[in-house]
N, C-alpha and C. Protein backbone atom coordinates (compact mmCIF):
# COMPACT_ATOMS: atom_id res chain seq x y z
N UNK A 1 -22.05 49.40 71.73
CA UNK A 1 -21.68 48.26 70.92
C UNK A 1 -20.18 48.28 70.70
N UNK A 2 -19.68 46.76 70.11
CA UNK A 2 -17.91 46.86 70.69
C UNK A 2 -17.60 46.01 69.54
N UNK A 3 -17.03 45.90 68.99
CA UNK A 3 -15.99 45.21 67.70
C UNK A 3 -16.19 43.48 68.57
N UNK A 4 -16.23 42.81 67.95
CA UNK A 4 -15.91 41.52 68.85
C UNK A 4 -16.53 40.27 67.66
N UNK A 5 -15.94 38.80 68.05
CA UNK A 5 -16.21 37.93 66.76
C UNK A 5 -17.81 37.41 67.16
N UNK A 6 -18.38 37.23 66.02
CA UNK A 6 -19.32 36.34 65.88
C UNK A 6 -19.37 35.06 66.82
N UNK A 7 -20.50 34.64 67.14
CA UNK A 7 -20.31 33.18 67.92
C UNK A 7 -20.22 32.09 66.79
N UNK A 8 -18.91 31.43 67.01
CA UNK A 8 -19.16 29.81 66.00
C UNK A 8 -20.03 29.27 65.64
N UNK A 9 -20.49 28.55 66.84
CA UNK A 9 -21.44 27.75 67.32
C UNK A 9 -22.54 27.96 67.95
N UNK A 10 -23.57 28.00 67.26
CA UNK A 10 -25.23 28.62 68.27
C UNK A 10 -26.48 27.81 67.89
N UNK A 11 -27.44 28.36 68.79
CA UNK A 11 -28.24 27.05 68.52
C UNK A 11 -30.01 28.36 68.90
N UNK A 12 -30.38 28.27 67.95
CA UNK A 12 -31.79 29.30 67.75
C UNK A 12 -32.88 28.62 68.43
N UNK A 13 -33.47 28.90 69.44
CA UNK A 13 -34.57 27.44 70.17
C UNK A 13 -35.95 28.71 69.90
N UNK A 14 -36.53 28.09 70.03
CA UNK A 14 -38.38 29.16 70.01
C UNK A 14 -39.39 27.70 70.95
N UNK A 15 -40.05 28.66 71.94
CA UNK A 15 -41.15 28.41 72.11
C UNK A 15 -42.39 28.37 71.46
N UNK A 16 -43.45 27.09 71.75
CA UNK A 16 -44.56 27.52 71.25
C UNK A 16 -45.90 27.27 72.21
N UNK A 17 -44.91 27.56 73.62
CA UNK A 17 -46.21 27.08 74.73
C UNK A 17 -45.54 28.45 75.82
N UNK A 18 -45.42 29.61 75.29
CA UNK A 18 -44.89 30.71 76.09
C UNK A 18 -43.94 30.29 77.41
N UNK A 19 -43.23 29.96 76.70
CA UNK A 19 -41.48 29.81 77.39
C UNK A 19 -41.53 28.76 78.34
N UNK A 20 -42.27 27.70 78.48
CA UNK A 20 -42.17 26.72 79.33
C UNK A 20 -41.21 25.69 79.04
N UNK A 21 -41.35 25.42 77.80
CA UNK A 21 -40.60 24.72 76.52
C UNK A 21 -39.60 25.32 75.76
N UNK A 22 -38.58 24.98 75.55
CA UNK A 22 -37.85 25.25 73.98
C UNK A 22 -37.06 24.12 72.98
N UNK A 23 -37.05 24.40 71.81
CA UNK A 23 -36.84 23.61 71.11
C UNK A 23 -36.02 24.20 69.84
N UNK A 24 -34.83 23.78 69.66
CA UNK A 24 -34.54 24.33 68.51
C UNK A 24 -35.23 24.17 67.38
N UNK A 25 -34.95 25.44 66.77
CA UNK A 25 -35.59 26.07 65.43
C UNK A 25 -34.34 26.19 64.39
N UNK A 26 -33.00 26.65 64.69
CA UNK A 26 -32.03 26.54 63.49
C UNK A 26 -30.67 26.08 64.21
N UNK A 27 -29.97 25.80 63.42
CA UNK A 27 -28.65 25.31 64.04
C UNK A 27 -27.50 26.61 62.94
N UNK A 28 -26.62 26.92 63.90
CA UNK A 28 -25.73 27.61 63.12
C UNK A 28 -23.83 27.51 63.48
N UNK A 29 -23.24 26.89 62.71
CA UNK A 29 -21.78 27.28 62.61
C UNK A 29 -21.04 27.72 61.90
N UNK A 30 -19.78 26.97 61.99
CA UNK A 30 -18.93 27.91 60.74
C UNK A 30 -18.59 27.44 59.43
N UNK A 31 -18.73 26.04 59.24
CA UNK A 31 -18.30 25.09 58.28
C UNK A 31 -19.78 24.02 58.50
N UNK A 32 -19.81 23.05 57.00
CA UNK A 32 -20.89 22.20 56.56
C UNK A 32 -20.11 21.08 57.75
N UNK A 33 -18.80 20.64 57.88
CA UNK A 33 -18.56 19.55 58.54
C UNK A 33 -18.84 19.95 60.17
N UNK A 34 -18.98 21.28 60.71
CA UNK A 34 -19.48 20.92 61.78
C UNK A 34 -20.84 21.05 61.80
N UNK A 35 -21.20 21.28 60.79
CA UNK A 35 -22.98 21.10 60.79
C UNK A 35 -23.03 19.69 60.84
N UNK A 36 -22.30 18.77 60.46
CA UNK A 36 -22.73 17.49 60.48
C UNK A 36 -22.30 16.51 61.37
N UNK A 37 -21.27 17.11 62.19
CA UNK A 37 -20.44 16.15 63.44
C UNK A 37 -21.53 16.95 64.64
N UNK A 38 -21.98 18.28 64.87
CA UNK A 38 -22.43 19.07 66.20
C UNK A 38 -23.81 18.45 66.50
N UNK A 39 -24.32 18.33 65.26
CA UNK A 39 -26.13 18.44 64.84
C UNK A 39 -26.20 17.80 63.71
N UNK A 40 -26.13 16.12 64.28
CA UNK A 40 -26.56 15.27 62.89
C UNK A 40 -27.93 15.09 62.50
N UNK A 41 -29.14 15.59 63.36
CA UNK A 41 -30.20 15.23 63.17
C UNK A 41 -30.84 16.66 62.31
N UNK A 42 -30.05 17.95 62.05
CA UNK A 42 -30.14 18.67 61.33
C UNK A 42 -30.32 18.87 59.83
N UNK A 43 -30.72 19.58 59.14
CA UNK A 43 -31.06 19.04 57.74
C UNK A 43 -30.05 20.07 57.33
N UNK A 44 -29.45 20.23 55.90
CA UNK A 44 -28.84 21.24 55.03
C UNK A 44 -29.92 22.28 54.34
N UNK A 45 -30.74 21.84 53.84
CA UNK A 45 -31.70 22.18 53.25
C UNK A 45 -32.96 22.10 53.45
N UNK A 46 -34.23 22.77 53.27
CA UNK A 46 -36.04 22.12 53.87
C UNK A 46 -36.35 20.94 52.76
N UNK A 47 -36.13 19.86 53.40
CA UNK A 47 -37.23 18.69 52.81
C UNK A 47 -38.90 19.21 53.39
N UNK A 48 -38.56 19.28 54.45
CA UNK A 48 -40.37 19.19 55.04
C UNK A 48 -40.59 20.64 55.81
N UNK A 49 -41.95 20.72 55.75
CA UNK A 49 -42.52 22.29 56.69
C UNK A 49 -41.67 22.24 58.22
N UNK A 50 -41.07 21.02 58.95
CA UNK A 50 -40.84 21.52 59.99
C UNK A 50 -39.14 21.25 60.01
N UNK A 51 -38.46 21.72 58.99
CA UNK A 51 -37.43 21.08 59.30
C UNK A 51 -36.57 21.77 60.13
N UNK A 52 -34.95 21.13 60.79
CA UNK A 52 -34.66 22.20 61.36
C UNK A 52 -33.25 22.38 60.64
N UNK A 53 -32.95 23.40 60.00
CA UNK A 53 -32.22 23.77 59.24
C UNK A 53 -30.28 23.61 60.23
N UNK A 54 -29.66 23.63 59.55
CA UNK A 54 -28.22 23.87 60.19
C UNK A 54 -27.57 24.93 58.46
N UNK A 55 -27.28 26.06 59.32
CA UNK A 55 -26.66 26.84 58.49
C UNK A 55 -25.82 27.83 58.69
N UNK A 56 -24.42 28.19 57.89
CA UNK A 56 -23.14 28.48 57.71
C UNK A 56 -22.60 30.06 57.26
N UNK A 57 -24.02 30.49 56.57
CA UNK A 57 -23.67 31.87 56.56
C UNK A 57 -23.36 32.85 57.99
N UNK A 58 -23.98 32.75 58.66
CA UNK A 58 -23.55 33.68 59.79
C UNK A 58 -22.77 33.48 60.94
N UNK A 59 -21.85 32.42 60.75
CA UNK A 59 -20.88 32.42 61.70
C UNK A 59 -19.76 32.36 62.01
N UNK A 60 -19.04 32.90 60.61
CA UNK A 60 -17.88 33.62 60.29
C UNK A 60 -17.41 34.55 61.88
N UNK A 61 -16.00 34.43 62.21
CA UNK A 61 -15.46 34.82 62.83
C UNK A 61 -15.67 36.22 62.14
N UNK A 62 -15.25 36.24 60.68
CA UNK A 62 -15.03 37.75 60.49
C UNK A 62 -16.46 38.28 59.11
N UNK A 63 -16.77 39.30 59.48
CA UNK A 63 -16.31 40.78 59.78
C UNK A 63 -16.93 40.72 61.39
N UNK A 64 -15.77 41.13 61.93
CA UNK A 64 -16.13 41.65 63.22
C UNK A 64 -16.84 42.89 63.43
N UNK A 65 -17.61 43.77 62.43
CA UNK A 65 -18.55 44.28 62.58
C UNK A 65 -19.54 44.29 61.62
N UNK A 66 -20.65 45.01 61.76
CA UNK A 66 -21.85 44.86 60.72
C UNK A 66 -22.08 43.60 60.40
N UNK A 67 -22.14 42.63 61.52
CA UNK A 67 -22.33 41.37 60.83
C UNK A 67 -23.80 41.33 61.26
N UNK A 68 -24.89 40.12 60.61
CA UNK A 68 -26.28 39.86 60.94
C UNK A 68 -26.13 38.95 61.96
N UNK A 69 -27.21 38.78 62.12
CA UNK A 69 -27.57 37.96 63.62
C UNK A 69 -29.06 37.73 63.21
């Protein structure tokens, strides 16, 4: 393992027909305004059981280590 930044911009997809399909499941960047210019059809928060979230904690450039994923 190597020191290096977080990705900005990522996009979490899951199957539910063993990998034939994918579909995002979360949206993630670095700021609320590119949650809302990248992935407008994204929610901030769960209104409903299937929503698909866009969220800002983990994609801090820094700490370039011990970060989550």
């Amino acid at each position: 393992m190597a020191n290096s930044p977080r990705p900005g911009v990522w996009v979490l997809e899951r199957s539910v027909d063993y990998g034939k399909t994918f579909t995002p499941w979360q949206y993630f960047t670095s700021t609320r305004d590119e949650c809302l210019s990248l992935f407008p059809q994204a929610e901030l928060r769960i209104t409903r059981d299937d929503s698909i979230l866009c969220e800002t904690g983990f994609s801090d450039i820094i700490p370039l280590e011990n970060g989550e994923v």
